[in-house]
Protein backbone atom coordinates (compact mmCIF):
# COMPACT_ATOMS: atom_id res chain seq x y z
CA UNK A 1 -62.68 72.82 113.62
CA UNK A 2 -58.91 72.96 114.33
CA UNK A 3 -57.38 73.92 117.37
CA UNK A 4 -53.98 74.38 115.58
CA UNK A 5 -52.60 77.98 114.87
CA UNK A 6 -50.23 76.21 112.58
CA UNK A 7 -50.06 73.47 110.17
CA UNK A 8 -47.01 72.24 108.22
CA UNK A 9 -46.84 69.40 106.02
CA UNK A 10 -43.93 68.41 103.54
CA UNK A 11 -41.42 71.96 104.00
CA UNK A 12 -38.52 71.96 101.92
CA UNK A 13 -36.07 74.92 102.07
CA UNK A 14 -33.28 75.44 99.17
CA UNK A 15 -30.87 78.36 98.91
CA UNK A 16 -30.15 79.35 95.15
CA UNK A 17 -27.31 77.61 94.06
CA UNK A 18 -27.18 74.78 97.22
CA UNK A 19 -27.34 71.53 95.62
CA UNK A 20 -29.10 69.85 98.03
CA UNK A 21 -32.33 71.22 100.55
CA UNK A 22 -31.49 72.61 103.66
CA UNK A 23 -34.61 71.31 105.23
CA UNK A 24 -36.06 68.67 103.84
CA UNK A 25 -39.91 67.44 104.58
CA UNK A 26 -40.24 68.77 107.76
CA UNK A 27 -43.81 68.41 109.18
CA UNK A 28 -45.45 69.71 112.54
CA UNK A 29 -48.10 71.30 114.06
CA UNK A 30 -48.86 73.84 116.71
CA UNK A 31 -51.72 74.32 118.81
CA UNK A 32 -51.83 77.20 121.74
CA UNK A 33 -48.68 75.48 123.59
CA UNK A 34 -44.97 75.89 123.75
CA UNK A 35 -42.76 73.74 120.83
CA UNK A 36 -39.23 73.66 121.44
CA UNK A 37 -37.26 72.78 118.29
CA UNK A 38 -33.65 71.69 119.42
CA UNK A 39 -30.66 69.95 117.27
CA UNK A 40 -27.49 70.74 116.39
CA UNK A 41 -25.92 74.43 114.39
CA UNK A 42 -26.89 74.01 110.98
CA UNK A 43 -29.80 71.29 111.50
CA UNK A 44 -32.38 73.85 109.76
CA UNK A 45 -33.76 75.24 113.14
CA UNK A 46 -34.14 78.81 112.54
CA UNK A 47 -34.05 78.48 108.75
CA UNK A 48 -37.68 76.92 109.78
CA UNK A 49 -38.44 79.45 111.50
CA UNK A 50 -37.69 82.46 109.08
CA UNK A 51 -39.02 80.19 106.94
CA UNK A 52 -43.00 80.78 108.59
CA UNK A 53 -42.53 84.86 108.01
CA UNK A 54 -40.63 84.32 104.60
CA UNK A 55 -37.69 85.92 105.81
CA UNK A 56 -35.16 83.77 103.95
CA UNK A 57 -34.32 86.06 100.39
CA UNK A 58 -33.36 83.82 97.56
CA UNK A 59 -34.20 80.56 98.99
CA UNK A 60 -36.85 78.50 97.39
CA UNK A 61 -39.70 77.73 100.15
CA UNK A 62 -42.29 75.15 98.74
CA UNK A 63 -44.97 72.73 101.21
CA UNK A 64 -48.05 70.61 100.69
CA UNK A 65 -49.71 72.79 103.53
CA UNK A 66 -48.18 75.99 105.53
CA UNK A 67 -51.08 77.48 107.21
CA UNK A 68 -51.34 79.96 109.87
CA UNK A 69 -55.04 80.29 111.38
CA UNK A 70 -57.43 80.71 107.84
CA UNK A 71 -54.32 82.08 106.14
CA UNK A 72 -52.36 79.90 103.05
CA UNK A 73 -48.84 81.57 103.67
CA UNK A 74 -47.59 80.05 100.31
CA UNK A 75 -50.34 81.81 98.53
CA UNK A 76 -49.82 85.58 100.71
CA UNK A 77 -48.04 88.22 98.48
CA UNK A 78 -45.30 90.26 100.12
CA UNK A 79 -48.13 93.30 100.94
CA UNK A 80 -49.86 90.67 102.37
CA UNK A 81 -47.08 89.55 104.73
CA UNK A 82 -46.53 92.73 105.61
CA UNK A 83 -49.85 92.91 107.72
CA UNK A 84 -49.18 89.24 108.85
CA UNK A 85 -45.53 89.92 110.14
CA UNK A 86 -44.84 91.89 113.79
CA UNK A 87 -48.34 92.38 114.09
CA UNK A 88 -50.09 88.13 114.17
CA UNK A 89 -46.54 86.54 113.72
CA UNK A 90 -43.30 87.82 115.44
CA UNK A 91 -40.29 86.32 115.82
CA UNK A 92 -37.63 87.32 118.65
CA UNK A 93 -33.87 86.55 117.31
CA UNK A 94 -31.18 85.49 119.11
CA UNK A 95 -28.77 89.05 119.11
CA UNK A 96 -30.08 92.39 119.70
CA UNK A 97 -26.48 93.76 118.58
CA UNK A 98 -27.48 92.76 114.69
CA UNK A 99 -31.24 93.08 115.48
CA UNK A 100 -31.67 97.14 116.27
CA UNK A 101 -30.93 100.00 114.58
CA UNK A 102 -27.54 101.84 116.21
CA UNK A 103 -28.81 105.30 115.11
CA UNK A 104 -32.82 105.29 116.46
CA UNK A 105 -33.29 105.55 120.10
CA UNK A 106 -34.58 102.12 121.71
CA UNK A 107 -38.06 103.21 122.48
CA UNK A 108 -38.68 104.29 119.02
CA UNK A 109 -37.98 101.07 117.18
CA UNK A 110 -40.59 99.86 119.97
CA UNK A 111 -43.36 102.21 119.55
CA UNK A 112 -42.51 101.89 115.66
CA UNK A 113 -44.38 98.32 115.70
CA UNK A 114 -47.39 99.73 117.16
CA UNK A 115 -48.09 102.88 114.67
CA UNK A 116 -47.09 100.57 111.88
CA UNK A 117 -50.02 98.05 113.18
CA UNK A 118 -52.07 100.06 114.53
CA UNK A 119 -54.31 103.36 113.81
CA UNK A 120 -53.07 105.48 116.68
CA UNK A 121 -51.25 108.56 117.68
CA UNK A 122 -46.94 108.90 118.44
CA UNK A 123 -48.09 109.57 122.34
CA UNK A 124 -50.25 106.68 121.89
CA UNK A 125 -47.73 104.54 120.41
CA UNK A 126 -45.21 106.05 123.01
CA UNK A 127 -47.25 104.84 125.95
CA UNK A 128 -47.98 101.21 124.54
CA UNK A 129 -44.09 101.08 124.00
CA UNK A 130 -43.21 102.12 127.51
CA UNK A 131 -46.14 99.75 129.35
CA UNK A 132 -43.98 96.70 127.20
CA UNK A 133 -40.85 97.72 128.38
CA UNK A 134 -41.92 97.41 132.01
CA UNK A 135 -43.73 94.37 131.69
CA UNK A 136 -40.67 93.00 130.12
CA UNK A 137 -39.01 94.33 133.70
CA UNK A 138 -37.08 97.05 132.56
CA UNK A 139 -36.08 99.48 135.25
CA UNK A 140 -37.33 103.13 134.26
CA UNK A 141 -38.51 102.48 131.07
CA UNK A 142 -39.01 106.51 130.20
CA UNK A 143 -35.15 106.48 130.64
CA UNK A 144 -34.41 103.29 128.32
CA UNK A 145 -37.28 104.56 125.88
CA UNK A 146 -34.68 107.77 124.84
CA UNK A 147 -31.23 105.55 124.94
CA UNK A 148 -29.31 104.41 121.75
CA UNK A 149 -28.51 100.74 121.43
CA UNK A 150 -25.18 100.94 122.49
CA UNK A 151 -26.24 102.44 125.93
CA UNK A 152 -27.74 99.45 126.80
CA UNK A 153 -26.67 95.85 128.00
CA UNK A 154 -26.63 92.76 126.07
CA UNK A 155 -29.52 91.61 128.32
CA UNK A 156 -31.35 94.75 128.34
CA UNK A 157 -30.96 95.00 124.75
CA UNK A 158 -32.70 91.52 124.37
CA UNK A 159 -35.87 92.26 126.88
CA UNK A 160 -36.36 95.19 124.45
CA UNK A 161 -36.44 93.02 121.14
CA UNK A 162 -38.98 91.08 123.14
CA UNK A 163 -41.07 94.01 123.86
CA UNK A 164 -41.10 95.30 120.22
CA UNK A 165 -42.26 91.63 119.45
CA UNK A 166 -44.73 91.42 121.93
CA UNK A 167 -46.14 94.74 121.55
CA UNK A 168 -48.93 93.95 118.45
CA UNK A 169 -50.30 90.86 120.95
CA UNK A 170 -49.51 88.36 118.36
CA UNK A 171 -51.05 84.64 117.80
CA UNK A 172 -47.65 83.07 117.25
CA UNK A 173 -44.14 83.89 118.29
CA UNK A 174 -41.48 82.39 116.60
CA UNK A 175 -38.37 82.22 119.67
CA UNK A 176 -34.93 81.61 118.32
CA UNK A 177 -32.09 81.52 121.28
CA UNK A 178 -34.41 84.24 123.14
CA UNK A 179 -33.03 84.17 126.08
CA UNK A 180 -28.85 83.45 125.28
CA UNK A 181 -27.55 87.03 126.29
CA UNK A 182 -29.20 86.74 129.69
CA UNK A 183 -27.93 85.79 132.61
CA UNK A 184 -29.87 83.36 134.89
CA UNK A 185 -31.95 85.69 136.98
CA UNK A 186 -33.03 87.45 134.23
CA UNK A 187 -33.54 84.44 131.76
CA UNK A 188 -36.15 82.97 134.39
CA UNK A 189 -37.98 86.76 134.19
CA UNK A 190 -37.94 86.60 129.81
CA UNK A 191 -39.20 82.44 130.09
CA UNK A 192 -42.15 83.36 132.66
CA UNK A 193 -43.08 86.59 130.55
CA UNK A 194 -43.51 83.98 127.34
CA UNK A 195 -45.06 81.03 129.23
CA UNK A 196 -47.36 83.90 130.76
CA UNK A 197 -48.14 84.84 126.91
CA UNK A 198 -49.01 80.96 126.41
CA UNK A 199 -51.07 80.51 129.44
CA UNK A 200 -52.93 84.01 129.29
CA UNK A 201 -53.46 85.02 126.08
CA UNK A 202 -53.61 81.50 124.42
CA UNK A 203 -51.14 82.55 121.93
CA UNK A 204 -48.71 79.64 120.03
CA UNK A 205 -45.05 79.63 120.81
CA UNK A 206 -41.48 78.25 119.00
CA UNK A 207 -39.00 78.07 120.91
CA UNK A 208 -35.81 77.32 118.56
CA UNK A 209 -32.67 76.49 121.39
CA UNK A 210 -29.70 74.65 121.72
CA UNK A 211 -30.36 74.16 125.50
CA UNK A 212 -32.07 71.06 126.11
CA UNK A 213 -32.05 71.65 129.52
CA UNK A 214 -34.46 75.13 128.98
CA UNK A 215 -36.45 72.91 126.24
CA UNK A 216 -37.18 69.80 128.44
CA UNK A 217 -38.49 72.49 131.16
CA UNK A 218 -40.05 75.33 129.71
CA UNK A 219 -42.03 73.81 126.58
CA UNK A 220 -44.96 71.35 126.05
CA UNK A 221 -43.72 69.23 123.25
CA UNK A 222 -40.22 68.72 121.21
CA UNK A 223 -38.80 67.98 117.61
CA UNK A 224 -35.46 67.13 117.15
CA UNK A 225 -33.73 67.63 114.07
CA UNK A 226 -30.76 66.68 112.40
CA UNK A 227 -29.70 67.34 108.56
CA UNK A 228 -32.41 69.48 107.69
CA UNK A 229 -35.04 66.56 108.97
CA UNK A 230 -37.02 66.04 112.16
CA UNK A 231 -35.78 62.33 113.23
CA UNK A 232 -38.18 62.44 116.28
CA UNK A 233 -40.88 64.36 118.43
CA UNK A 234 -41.98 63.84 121.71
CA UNK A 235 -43.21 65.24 125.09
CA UNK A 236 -40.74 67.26 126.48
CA UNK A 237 -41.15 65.90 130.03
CA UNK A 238 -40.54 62.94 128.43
CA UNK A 239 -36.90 63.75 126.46
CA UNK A 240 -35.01 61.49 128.70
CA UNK A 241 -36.97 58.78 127.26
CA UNK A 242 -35.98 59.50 123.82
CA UNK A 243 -35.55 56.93 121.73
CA UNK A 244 -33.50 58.05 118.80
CA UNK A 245 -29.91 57.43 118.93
CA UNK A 246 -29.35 61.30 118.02
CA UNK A 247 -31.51 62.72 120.01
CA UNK A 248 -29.57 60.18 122.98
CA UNK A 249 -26.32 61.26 121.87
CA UNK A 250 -27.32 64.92 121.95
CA UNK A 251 -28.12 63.84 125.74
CA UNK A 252 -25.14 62.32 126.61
CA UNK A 253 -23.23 64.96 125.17
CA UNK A 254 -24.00 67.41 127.85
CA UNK A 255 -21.54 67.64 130.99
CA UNK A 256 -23.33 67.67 134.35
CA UNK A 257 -22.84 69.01 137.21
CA UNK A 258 -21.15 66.03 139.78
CA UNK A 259 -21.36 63.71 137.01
CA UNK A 260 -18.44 61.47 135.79
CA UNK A 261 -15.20 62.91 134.49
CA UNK A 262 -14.78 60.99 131.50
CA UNK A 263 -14.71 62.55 128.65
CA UNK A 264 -18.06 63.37 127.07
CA UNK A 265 -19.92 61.18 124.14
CA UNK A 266 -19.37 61.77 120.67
CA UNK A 267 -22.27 62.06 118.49
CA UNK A 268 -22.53 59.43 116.07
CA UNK A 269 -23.88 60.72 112.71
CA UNK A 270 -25.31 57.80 111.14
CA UNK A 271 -26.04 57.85 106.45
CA UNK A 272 -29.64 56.35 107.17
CA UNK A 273 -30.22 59.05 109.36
CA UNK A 274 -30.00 61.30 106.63
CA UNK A 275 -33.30 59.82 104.91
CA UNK A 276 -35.79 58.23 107.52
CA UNK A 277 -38.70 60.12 108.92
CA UNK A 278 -39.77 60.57 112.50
């Protein structure tokens, strides 16, 4: 049998009216590791990902296969997804300003995932909410639990949308930019909660990101994509062997620390690129 928690073969995303697919034969799979998919704004990264909880209203989602474990997520109706979504799938977005509700206190949109999942009392759902907020290394979560969103930091804000996430224990989470309102310290806390989630609980992570630095050392394997199409995958230890003039000119496009003052590389956006597979 299978070790993968996903399969995808042959995605193609449209938006109504776009004349041409926004991702275009995309093909992957994912077993209980950590994927980082990197490229540029607008290469299809996190349309993929809504794209796995059919979050993406009037776009036009077809594939040869898009499984998740025994489920055929092309076939699930919307009732169906709703017992799939937050409580096997999750996915953490990038901006807790957009992603919480300014007029519910933080610790109820937590303990909301819970009661909606689960069969189990508020105080029950209370306490499972407040045990995720302190693994996630919030500071007095009983105090958090009762503030509004506004009361709370950017980077406080995001360790919560990671603890409503988390909170169900589910088989695959779906990370896009989880960790760009954080500062340092506290990004290194959010990537070893995840990796924990990887290495303890066997669960599948994507980790969408513009930071190839993060990518090549937090996750297991990497796709690169330009255009809507992955041009190549490999090993993230091994990304500074990449072959791919893209995925080198993504590379050289990043300043470094003591490195030479000349200006930085241009990508070079090649038509053949547009149409070749990885």
């Amino acid at each position: 049998m299978s070790q993968d928690i996903l399969q995808v073969e042959n995605l193609r995303i449209r938006y109504g009216g776009a004349a041409t697919d926004a991702v275009r034969g995309v093909s992957f799979t994912l077993g209980r590791e950590r994927l980082g998919i990197v490229g540029e704004s607008g290469s299809g990264k996190s349309t993929v990902g809504r794209a796995l909880l059919r979050l993406l209203p009037g776009a036009t989602i077809t594939a040869d296969t898009l499984r998740f474990a025994e489920l055929d997520l092309t076939a699930l109706s919307e009732k169906e997804l709703l017992k799939v979504r937050g409580r096997r799938m999750s996915m953490i977005l990038q901006d807790p300003k957009f992603s919480l509700n300014p007029i519910r206190r933080v610790g109820d949109q937590v303990a909301e995932t819970y009661l909606r999942h689960f069969n189990c009392t508020k105080a029950e759902a209370r306490e499972k909410a407040l045990a995720m907020l302190s693994a996630v290394k919030i500071r007095d979560p009983e105090r958090v639990y009762d503030q509004y969103p506004h009361e709370i930091s950017g980077g406080m804000g995001q360790r919560v949308m990671i603890a409503m996430m988390l909170l169900a224990d589910p088989e695959l989470v779906i990370a896009d930019e989880p960790t760009s309102a954080l500062d340092v310290t506290v990004r290194l806390q959010v990537l070893n909660i995840l990796d924990g989630l990887v290495r303890d609980r066997g669960i599948g992570l994507i980790m969408i990101s513009h930071d190839l630095n993060l990518v090549r050392n937090f996750c297991d394997r990497v796709l690169i994509m330009y255009a809507g199409r992955i041009v190549e995958t490999l090993a993230a230890r091994d990304l500074d062997k990449a072959q791919h003039p893209y995925t080198r000119g993504l590379l050289a496009a990043q300043p470094r620390i003591g490195g030479p003052r000349a200006p930085l590389r241009v990508l070079d956006r090649r038509p053949e690129w547009l149409e070749e597979k990885a």
